[in-house]
Protein backbone atom coordinates (compact mmCIF):
# COMPACT_ATOMS: atom_id res chain seq x y z
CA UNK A 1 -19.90 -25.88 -15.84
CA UNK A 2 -17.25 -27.06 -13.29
CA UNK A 3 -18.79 -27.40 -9.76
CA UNK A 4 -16.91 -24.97 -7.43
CA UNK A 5 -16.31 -27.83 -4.54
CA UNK A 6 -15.11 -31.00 -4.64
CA UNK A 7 -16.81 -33.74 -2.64
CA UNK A 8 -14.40 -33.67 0.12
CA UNK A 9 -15.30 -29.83 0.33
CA UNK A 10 -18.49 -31.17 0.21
CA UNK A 11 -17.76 -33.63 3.18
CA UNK A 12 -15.85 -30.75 4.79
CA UNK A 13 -18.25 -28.02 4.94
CA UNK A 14 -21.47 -31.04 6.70
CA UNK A 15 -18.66 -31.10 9.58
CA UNK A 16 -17.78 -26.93 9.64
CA UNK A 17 -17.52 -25.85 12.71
CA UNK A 18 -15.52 -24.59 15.26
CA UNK A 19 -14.46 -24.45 18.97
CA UNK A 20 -13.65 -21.60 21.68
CA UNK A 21 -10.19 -23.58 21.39
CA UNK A 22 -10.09 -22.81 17.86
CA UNK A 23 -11.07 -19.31 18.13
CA UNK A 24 -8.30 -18.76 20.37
CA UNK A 25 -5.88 -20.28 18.52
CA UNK A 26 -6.74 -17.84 15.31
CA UNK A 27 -6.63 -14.89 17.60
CA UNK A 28 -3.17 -16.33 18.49
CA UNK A 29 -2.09 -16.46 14.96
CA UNK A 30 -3.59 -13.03 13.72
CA UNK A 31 -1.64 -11.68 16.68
CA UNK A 32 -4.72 -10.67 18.14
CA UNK A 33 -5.21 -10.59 21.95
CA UNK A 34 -8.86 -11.76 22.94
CA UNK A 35 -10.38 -12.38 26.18
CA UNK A 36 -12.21 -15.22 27.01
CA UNK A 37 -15.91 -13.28 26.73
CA UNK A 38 -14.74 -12.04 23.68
CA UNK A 39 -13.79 -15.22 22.07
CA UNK A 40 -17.40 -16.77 23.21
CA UNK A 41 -18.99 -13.58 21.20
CA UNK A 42 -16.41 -14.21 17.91
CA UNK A 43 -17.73 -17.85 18.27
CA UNK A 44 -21.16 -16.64 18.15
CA UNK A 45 -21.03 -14.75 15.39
CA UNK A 46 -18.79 -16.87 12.83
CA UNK A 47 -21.20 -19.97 13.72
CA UNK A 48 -23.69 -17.67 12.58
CA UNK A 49 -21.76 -17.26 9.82
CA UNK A 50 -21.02 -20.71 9.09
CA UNK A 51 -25.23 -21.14 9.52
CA UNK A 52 -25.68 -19.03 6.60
CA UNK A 53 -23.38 -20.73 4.55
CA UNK A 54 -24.81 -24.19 4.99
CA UNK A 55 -27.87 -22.22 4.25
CA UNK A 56 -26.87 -20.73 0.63
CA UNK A 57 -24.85 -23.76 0.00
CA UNK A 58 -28.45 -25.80 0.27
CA UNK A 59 -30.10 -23.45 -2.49
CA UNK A 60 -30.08 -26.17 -5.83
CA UNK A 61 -28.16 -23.80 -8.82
CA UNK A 62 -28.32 -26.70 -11.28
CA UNK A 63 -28.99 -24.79 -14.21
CA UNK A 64 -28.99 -21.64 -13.46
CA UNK A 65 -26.66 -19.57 -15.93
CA UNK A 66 -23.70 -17.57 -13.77
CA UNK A 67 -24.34 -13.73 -13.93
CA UNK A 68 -22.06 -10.90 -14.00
CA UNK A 69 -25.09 -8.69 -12.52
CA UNK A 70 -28.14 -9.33 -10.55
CA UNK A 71 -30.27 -6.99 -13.48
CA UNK A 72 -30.52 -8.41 -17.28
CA UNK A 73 -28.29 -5.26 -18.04
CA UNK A 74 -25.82 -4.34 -20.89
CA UNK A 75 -23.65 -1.59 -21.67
CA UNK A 76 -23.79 -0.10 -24.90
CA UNK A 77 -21.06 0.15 -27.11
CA UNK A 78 -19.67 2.20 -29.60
CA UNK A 79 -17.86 1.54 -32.59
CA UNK A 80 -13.86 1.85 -31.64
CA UNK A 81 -13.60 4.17 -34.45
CA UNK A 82 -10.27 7.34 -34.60
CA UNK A 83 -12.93 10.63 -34.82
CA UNK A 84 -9.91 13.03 -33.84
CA UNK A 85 -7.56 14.06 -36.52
CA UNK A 86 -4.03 13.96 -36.11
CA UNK A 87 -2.51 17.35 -35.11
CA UNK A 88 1.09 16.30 -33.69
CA UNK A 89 2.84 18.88 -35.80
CA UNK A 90 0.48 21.40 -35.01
CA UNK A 91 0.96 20.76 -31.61
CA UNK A 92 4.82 20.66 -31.55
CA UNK A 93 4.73 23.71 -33.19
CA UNK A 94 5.10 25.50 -30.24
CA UNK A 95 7.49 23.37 -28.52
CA UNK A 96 11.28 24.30 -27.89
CA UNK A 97 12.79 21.62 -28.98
CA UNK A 98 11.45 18.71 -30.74
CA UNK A 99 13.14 15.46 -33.10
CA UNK A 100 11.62 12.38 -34.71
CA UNK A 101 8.04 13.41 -33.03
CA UNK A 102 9.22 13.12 -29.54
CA UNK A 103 9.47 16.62 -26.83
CA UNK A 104 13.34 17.24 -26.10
CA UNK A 105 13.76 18.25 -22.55
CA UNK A 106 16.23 19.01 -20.39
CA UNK A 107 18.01 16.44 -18.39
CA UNK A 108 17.32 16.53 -14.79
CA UNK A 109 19.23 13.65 -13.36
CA UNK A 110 23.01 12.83 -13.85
C-alpha cells in the first residue's frame, strides 16, 4: 500500500498552523468580509481542527487493511441472468407507426 503523504507532507503538517493574518487573508480570497472578533473565533476553531488532525494522523495504521465500510458487511448478489421474455412486437403492436423496431414519431423541430 502507497502511504497517502509524502515526507515533506509529513514535515508540513509538524509545522500546520496558522495566523489571524492568515485567516484574514483567506477571508480576503473567498470574498468573504470578516471582522476582526470573527477572524479570532475562525482561528479558534480551524486550530481545533488542525488539533484533531495531528491527533488522527498519530493513530499507527500499519497494517490495517483499508475498508469500504466500518461493519464486515456485503451485499448479496444475484446472478445477472435475462428472466423477462422478449415482447417488442407485442408491444409495438399497438403503436402507430413503427420500422426496423424503432417508434416513428412525428417531427417536432424544423
Amino acid at each position: 500500500m502507497i502511504p497517502y503523504y509524502t515526507e515533506f507532507d509529513k514535515n508540513l503538517r509538524a509545522t500546520m498552523s496558522l495566523s489571524l493574518d492568515d485567516v484574514k487573508r483567506i477571508a480576503h480570497l473567498a470574498r468573504i468580509a470578516i471582522s476582526d472578533e470573527e477572524a479570532k473565533a475562525t482561528l479558534g476553531r480551524l486550530t481545533g481542527i488542525f488539533s484533531l488532525i495531528e491527533e488522527l494522523q498519530a493513530v499507527d495504521t500499519k497494517g490495517i487493511e483499508p475498508m469500504a465500510h466500518a461493519q464486515d458487511v456485503s451485499v448479496r448478489l444475484r446472478e445477472d441472468v435475462a428472466t423477462e421474455t422478449d415482447q417488442r412486437e407485442l408491444f409495438q403492436s399497438g403503436a402507430p407507426k413503427v420500422e426496423a423496431g424503432l417508434y416513428l414519431v412525428p417531427k417536432v423541430m424544423e
